[in-house]
PDB file of N, CA and C in Angstrom:
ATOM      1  N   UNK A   1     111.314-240.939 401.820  1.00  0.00           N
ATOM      2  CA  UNK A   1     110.574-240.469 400.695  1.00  0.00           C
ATOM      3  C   UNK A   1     111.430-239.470 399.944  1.00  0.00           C
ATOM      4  N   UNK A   2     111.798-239.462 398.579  1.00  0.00           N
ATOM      5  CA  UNK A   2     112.498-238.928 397.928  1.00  0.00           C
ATOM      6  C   UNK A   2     111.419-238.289 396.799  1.00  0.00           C
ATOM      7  N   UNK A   3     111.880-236.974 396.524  1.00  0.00           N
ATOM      8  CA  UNK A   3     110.922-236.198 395.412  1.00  0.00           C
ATOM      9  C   UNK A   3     111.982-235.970 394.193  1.00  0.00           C
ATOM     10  N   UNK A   4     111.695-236.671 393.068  1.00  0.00           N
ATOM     11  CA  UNK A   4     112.583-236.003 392.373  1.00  0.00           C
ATOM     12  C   UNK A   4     112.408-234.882 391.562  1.00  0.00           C
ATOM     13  N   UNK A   5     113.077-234.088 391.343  1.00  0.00           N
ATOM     14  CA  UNK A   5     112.893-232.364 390.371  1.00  0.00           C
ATOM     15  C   UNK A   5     112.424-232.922 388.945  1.00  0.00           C
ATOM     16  N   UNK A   6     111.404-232.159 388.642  1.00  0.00           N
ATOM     17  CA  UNK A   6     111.514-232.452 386.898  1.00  0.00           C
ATOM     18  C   UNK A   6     111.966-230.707 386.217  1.00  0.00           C
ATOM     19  N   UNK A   7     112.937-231.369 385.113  1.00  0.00           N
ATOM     20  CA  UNK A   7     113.158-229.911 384.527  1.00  0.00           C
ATOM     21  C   UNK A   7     112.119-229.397 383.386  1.00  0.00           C
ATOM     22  N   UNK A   8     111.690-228.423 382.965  1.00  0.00           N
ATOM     23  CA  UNK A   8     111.020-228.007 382.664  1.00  0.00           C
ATOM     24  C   UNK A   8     111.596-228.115 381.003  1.00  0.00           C
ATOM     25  N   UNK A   9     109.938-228.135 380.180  1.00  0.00           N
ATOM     26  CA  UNK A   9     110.826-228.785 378.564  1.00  0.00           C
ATOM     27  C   UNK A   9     111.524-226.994 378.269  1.00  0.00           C
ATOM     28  N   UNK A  10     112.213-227.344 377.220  1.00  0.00           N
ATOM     29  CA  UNK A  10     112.794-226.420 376.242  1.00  0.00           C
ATOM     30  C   UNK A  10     112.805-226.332 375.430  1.00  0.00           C
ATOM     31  N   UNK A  11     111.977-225.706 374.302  1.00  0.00           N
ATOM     32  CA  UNK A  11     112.835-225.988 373.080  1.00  0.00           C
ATOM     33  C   UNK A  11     113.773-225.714 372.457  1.00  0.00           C
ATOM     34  N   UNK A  12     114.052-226.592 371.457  1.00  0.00           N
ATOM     35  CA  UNK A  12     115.336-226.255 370.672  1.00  0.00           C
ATOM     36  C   UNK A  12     115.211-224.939 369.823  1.00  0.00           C
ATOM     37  N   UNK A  13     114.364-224.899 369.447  1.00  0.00           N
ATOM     38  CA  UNK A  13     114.118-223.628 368.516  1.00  0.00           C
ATOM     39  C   UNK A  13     114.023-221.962 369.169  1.00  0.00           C
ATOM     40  N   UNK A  14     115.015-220.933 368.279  1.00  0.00           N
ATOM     41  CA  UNK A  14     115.162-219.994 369.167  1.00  0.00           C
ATOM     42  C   UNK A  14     113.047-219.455 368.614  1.00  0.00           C
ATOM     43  N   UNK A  15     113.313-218.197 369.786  1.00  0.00           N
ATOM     44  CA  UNK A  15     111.993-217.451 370.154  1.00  0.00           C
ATOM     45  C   UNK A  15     112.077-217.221 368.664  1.00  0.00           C
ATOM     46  N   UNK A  16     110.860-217.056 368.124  1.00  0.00           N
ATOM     47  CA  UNK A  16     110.668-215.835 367.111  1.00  0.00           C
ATOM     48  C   UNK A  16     109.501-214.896 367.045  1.00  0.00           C
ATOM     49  N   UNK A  17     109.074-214.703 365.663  1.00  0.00           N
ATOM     50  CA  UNK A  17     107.961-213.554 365.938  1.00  0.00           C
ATOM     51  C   UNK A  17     107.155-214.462 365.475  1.00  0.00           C
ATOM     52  N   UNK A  18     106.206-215.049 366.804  1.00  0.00           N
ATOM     53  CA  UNK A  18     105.268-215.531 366.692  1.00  0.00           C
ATOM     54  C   UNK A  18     103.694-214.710 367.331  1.00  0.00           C
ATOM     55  N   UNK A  19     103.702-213.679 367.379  1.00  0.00           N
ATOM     56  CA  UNK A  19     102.420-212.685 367.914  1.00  0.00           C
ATOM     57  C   UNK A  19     101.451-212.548 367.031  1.00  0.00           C
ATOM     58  N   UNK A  20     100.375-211.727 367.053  1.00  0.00           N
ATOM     59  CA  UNK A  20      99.384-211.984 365.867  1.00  0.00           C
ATOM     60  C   UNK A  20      99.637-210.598 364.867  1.00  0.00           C
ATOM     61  N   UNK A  21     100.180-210.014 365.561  1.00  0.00           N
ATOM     62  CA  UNK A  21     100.400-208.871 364.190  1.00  0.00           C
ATOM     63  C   UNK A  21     101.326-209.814 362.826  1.00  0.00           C
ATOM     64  N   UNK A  22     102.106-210.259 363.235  1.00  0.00           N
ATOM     65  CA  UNK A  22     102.910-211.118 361.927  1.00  0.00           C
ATOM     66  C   UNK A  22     102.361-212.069 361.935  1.00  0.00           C
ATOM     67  N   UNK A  23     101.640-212.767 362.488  1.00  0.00           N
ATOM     68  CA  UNK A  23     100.551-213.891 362.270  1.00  0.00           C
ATOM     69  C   UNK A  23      99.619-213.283 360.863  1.00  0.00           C
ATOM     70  N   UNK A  24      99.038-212.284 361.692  1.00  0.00           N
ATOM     71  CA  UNK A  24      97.849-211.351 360.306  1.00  0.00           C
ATOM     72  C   UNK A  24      98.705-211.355 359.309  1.00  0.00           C
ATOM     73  N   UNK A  25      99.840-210.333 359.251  1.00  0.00           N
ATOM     74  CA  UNK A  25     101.049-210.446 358.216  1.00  0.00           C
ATOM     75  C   UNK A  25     101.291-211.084 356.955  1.00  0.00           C
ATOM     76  N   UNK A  26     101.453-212.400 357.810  1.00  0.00           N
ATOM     77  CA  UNK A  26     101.816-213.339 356.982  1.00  0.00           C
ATOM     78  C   UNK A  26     100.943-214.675 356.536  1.00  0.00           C
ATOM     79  N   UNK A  27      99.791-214.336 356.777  1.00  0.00           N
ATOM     80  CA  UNK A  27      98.408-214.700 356.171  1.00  0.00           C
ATOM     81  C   UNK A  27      98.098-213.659 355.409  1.00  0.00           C
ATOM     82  N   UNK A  28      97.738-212.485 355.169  1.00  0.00           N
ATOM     83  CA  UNK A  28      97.486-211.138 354.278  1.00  0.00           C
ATOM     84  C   UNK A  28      98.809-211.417 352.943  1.00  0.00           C
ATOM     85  N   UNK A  29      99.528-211.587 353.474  1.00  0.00           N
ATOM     86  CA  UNK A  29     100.941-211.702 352.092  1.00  0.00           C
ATOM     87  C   UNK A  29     100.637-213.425 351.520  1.00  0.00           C
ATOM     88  N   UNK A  30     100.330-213.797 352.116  1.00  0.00           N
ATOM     89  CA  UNK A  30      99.825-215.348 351.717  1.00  0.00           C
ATOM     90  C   UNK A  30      98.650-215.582 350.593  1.00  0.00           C
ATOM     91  N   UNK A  31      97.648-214.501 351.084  1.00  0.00           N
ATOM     92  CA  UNK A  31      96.369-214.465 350.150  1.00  0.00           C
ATOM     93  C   UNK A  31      96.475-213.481 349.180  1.00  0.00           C
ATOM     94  N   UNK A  32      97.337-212.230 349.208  1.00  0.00           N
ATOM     95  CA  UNK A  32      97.768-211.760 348.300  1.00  0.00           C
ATOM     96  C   UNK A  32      98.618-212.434 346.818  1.00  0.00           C
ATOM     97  N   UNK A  33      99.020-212.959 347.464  1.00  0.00           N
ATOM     98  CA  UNK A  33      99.998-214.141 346.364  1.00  0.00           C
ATOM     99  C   UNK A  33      99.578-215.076 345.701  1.00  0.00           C
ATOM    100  N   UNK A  34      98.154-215.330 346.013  1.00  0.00           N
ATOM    101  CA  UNK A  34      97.586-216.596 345.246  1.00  0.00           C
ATOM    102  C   UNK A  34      96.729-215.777 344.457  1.00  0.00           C
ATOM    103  N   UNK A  35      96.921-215.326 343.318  1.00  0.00           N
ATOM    104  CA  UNK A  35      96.042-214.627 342.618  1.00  0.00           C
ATOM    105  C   UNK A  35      94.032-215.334 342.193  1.00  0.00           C
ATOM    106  N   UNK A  36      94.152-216.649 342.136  1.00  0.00           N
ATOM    107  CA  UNK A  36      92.662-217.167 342.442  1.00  0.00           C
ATOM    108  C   UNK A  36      92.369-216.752 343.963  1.00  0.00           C
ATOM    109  N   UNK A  37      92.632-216.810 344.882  1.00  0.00           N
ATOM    110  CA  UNK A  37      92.028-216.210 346.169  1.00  0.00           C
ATOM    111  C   UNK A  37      91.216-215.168 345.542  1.00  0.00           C
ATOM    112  N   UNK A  38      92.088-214.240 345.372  1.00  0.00           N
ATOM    113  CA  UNK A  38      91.422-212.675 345.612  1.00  0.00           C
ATOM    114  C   UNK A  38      90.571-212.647 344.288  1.00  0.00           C
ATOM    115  N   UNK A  39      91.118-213.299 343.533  1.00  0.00           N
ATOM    116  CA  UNK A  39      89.697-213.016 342.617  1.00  0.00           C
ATOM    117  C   UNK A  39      88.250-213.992 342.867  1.00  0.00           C
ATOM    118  N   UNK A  40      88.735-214.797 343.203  1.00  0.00           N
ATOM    119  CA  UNK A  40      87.713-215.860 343.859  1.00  0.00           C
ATOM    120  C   UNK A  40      86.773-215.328 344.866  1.00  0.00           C
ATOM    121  N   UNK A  41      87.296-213.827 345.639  1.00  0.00           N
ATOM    122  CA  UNK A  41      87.202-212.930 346.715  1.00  0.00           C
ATOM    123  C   UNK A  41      86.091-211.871 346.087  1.00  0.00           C
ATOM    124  N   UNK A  42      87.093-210.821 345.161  1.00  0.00           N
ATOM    125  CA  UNK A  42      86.247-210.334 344.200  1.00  0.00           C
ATOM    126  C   UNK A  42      84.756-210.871 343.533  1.00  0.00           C
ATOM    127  N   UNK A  43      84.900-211.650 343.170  1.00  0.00           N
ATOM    128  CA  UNK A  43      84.108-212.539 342.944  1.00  0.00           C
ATOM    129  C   UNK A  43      82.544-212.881 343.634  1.00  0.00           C
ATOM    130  N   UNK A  44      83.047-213.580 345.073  1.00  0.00           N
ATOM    131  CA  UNK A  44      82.192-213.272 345.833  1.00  0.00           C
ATOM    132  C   UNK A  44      81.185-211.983 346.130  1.00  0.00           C
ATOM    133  N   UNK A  45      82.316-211.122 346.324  1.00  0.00           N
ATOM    134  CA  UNK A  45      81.534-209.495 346.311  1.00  0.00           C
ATOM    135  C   UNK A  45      80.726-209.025 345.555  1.00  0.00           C
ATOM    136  N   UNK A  46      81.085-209.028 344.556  1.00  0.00           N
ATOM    137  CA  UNK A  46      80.182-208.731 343.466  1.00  0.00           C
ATOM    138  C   UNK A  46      78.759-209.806 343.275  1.00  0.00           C
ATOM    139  N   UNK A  47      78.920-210.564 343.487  1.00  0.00           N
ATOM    140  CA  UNK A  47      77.974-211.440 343.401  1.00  0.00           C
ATOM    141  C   UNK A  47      76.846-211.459 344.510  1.00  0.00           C
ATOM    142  N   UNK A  48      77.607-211.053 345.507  1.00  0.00           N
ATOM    143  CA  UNK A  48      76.709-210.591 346.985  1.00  0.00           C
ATOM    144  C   UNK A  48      75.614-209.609 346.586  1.00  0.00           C
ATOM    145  N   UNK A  49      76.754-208.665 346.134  1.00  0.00           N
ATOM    146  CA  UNK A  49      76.110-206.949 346.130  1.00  0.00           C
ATOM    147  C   UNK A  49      74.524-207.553 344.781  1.00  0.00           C
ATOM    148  N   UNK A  50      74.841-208.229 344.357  1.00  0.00           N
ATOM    149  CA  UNK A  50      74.002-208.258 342.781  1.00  0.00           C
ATOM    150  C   UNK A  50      73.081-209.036 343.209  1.00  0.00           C
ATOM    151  N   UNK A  51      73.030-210.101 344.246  1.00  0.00           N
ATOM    152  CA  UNK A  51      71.982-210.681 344.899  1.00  0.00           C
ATOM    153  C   UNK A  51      71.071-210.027 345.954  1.00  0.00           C
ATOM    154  N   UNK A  52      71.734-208.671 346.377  1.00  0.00           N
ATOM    155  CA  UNK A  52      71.273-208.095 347.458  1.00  0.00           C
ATOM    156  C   UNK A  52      70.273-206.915 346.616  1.00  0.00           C
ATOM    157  N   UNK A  53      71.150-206.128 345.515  1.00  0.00           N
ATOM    158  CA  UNK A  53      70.000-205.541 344.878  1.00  0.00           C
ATOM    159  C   UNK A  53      69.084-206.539 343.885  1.00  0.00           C
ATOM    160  N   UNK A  54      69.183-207.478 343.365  1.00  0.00           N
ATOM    161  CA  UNK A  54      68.430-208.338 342.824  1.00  0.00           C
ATOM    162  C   UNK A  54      66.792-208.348 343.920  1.00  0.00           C
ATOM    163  N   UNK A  55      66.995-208.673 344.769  1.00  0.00           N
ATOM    164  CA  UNK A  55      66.232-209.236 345.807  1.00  0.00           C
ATOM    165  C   UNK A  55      65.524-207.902 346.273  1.00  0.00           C
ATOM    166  N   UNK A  56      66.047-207.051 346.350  1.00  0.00           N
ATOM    167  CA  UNK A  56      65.148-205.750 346.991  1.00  0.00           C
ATOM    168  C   UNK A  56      64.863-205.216 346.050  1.00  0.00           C
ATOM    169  N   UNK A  57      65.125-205.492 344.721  1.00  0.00           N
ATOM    170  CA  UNK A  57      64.269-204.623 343.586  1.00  0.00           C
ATOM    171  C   UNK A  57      62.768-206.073 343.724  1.00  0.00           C
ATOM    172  N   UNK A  58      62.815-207.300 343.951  1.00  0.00           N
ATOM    173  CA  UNK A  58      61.465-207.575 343.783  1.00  0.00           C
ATOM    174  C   UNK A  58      60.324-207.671 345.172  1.00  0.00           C
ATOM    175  N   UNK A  59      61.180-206.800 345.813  1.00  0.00           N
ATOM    176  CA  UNK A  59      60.364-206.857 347.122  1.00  0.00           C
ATOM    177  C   UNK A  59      59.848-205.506 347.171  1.00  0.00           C
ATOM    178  N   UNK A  60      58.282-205.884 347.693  1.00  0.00           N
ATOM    179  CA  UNK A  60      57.108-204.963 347.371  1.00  0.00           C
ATOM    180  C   UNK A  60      56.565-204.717 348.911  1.00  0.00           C
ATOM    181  N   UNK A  61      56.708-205.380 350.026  1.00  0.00           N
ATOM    182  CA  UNK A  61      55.992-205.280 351.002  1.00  0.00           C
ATOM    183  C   UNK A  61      55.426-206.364 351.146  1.00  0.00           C
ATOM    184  N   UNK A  62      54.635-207.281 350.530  1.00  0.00           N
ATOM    185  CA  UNK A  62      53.920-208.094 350.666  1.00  0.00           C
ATOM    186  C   UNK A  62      53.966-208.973 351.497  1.00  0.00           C
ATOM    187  N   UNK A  63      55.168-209.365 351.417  1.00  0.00           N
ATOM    188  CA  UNK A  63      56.249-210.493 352.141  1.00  0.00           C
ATOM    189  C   UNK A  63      55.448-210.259 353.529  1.00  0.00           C
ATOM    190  N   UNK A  64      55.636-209.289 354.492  1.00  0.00           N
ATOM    191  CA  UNK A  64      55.402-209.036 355.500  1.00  0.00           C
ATOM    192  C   UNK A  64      54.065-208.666 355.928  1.00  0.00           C
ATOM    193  N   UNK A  65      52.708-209.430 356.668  1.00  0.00           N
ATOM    194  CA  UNK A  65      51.842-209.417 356.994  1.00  0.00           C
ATOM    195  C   UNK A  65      51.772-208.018 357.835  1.00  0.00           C
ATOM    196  N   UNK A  66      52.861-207.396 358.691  1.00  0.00           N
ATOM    197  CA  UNK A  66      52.440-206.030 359.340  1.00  0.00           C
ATOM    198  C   UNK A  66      52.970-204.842 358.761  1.00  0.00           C
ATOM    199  N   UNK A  67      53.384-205.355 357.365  1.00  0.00           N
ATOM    200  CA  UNK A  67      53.780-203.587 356.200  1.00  0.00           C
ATOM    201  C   UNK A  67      52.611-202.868 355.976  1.00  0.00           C
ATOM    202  N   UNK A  68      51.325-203.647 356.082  1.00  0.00           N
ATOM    203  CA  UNK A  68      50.282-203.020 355.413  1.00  0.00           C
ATOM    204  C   UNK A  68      49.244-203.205 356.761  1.00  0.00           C
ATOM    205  N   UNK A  69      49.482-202.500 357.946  1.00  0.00           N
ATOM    206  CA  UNK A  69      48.070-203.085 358.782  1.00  0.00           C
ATOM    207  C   UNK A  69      46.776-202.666 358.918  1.00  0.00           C
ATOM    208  N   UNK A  70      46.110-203.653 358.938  1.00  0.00           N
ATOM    209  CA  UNK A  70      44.048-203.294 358.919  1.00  0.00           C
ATOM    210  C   UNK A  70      43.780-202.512 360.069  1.00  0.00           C
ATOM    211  N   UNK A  71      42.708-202.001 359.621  1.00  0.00           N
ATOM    212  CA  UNK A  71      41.887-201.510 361.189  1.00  0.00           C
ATOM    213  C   UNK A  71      41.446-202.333 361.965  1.00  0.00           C
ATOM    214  N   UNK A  72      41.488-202.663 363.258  1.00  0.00           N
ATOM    215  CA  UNK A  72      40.920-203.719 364.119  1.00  0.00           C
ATOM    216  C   UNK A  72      39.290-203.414 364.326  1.00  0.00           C
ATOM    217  N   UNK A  73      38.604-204.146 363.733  1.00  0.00           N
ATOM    218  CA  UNK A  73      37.180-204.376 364.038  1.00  0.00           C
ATOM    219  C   UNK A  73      36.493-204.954 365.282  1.00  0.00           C
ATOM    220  N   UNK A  74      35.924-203.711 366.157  1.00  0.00           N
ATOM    221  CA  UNK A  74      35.026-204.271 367.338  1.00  0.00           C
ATOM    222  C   UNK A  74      34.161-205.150 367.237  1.00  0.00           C
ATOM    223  N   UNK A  75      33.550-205.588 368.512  1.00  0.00           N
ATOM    224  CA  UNK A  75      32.455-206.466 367.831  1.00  0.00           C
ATOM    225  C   UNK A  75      30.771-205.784 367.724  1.00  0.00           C
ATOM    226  N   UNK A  76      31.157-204.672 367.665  1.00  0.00           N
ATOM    227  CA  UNK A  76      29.681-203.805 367.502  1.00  0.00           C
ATOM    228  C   UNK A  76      29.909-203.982 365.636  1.00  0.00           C
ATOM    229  N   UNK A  77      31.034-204.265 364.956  1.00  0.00           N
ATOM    230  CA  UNK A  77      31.610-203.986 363.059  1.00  0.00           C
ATOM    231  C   UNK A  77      32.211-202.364 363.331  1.00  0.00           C
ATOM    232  N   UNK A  78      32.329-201.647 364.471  1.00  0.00           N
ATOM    233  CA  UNK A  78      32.681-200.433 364.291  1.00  0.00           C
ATOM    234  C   UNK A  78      34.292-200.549 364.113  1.00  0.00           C
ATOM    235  N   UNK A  79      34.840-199.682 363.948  1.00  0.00           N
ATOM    236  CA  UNK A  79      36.209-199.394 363.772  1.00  0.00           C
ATOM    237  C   UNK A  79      36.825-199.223 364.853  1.00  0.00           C
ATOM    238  N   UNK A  80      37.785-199.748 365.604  1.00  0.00           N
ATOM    239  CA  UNK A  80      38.430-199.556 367.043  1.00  0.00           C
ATOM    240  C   UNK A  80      40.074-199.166 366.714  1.00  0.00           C
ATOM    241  N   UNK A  81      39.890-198.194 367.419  1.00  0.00           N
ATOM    242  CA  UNK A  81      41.707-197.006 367.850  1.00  0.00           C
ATOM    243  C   UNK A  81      41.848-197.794 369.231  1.00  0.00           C
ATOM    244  N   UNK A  82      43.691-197.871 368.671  1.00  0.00           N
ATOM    245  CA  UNK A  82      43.973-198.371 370.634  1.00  0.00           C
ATOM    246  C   UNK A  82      44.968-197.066 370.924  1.00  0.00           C
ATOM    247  N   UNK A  83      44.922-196.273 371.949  1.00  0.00           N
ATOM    248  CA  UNK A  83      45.781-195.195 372.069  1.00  0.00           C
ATOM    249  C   UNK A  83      46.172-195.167 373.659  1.00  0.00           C
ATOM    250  N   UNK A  84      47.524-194.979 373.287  1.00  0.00           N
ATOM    251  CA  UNK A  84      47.777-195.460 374.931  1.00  0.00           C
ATOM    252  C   UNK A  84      49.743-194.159 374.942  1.00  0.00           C
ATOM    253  N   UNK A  85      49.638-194.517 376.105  1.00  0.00           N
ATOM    254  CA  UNK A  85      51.053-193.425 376.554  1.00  0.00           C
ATOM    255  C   UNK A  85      52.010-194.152 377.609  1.00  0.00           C
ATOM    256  N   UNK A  86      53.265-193.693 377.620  1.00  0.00           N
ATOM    257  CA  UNK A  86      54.222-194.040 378.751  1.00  0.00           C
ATOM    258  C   UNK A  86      54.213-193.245 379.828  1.00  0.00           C
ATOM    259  N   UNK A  87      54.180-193.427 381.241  1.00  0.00           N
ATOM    260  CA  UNK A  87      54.509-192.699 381.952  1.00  0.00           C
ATOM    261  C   UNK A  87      55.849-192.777 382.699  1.00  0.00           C
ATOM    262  N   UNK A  88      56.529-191.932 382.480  1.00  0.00           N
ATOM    263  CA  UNK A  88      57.823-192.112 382.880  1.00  0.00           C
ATOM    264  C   UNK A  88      57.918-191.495 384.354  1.00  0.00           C
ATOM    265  N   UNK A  89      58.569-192.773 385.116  1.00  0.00           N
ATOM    266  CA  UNK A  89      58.440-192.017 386.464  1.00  0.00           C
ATOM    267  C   UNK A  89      59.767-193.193 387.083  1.00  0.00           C
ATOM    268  N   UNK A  90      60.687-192.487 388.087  1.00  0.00           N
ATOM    269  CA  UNK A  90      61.617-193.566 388.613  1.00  0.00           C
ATOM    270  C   UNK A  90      60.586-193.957 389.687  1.00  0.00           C
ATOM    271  N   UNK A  91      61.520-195.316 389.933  1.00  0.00           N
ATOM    272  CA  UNK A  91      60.848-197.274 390.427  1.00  0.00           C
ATOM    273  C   UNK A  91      62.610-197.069 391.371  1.00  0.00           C
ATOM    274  N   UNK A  92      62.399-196.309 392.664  1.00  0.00           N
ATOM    275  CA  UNK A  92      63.421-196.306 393.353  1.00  0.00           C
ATOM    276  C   UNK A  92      63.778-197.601 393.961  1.00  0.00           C
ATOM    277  N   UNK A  93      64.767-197.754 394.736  1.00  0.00           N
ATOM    278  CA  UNK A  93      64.912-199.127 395.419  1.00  0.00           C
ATOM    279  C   UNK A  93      64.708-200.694 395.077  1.00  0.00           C
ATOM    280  N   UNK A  94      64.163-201.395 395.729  1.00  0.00           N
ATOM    281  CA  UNK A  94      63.519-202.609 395.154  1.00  0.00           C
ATOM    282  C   UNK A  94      62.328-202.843 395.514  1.00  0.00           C
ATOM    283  N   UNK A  95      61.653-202.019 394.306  1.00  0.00           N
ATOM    284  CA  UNK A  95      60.220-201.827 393.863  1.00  0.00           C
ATOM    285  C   UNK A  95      59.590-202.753 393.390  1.00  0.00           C
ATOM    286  N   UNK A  96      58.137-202.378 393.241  1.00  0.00           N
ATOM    287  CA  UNK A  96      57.378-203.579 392.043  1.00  0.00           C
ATOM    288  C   UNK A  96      56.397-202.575 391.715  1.00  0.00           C
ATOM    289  N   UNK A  97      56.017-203.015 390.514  1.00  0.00           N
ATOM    290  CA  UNK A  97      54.712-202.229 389.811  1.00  0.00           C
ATOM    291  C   UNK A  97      53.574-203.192 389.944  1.00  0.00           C
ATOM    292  N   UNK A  98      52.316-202.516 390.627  1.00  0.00           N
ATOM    293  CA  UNK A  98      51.254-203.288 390.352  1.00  0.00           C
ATOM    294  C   UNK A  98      50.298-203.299 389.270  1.00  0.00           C
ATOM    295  N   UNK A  99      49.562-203.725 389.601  1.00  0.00           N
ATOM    296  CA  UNK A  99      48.843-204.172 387.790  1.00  0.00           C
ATOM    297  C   UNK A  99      47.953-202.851 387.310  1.00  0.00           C
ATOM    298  N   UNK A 100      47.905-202.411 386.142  1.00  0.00           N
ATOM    299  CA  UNK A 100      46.837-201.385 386.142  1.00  0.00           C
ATOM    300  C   UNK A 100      45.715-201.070 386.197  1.00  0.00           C
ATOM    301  N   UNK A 101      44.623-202.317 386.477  1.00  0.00           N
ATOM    302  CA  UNK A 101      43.455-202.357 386.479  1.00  0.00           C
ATOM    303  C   UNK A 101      43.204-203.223 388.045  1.00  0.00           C
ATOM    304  N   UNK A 102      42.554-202.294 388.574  1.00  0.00           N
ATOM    305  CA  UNK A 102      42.209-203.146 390.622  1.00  0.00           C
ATOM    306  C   UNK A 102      41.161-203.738 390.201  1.00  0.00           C
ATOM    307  N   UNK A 103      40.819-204.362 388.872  1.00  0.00           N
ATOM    308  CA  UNK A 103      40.030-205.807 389.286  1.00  0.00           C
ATOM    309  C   UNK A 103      40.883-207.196 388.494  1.00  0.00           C
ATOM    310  N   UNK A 104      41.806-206.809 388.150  1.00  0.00           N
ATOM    311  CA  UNK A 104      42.986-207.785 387.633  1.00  0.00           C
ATOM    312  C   UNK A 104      43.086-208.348 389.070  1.00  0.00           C
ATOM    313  N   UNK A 105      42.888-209.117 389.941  1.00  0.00           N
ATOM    314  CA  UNK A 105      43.375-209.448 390.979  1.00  0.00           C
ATOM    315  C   UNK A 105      43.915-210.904 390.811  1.00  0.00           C
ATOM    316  N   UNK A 106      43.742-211.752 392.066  1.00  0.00           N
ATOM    317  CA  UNK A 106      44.306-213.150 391.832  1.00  0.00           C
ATOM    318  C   UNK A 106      43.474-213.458 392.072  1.00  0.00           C
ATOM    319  N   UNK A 107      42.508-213.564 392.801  1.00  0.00           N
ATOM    320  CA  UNK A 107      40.918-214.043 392.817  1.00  0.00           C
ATOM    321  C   UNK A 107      40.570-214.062 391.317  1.00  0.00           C
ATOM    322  N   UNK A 108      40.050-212.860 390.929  1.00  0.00           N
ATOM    323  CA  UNK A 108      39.430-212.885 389.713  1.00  0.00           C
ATOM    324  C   UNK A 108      40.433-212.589 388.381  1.00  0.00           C
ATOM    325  N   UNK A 109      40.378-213.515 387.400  1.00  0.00           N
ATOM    326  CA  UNK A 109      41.035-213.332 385.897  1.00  0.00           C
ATOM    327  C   UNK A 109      40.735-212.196 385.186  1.00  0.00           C
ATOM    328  N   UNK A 110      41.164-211.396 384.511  1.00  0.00           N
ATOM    329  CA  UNK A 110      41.159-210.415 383.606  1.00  0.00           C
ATOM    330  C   UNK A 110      40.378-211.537 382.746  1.00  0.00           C
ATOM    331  N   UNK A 111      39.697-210.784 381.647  1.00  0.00           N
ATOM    332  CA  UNK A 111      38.797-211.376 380.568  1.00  0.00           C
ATOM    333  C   UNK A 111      40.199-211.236 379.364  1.00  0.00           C
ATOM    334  N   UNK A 112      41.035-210.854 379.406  1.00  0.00           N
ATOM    335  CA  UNK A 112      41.917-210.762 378.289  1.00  0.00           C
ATOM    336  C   UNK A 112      43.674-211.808 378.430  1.00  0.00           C
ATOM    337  N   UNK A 113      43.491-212.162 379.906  1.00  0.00           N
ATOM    338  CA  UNK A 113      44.500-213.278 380.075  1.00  0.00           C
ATOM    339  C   UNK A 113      43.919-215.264 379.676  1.00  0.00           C
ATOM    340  N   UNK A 114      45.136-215.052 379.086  1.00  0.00           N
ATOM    341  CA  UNK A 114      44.686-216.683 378.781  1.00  0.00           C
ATOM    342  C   UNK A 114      46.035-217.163 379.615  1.00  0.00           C
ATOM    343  N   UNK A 115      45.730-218.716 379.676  1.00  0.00           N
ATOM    344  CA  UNK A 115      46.643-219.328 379.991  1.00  0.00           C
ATOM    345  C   UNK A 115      47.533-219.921 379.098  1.00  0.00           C
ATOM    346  N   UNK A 116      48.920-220.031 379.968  1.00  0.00           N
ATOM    347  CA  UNK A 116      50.126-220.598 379.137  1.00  0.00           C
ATOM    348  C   UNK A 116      50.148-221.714 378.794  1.00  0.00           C
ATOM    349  N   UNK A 117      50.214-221.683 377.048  1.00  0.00           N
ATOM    350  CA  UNK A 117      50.201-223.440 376.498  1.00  0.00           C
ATOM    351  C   UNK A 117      51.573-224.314 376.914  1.00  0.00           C
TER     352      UNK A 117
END
């Protein structure tokens, strides 16, 4: 059984500066030089900026159903506040939090869980 060596390619061409700083380089001096680029560039910009204030001078809120939100109505017609807080406390180790209400159980459903469509 004979293995023969393969030599490894070479090229003919010496090393040069092929890295990305003269990569960037010489793309940046490239688009500089074509004078439609950069104005074509310009161009763009301005046209951005003029669509961007265009558009927020006709926006009022409306757009968005929770810019303006209602009072939530009970079912007595009274007016209902939901007010609630964080309690910040460390969950050492490998913890779990249980549910906040001890009749949420697995026996019995909360009246406010539905099931997943």
């Amino acid at each position: 059984m004979s293995t023969d060596t393969v030599t490894p390619y070479r090229s003919g061409q010496r090393p040069g500066r092929d890295d990305f700083p003269h990569l960037l380089w010489s793309e940046w001096t490239k688009f500089r030089s074509v004078r439609g680029w950069l104005i074509a560039m310009i161009a763009a910009t301005v046209l951005t900026a003029v669509a961007v204030v265009a558009l927020a001078g006709t926006a009022n809120g409306g757009q968005n159903a929770g810019a303006t939100p209602t009072t939530a109505i009970g079912p007595g017609g009274e007016a209902v506040t939901d007010d609630f807080y964080f309690a910040h406390r460390p969950l050492d180790g490998n913890g779990s939090i249980p549910p906040g209400s001890p009749r949420c159980t697995p026996s019995f459903r909360c009246p406010t869980a539905r099931p997943r469509t």
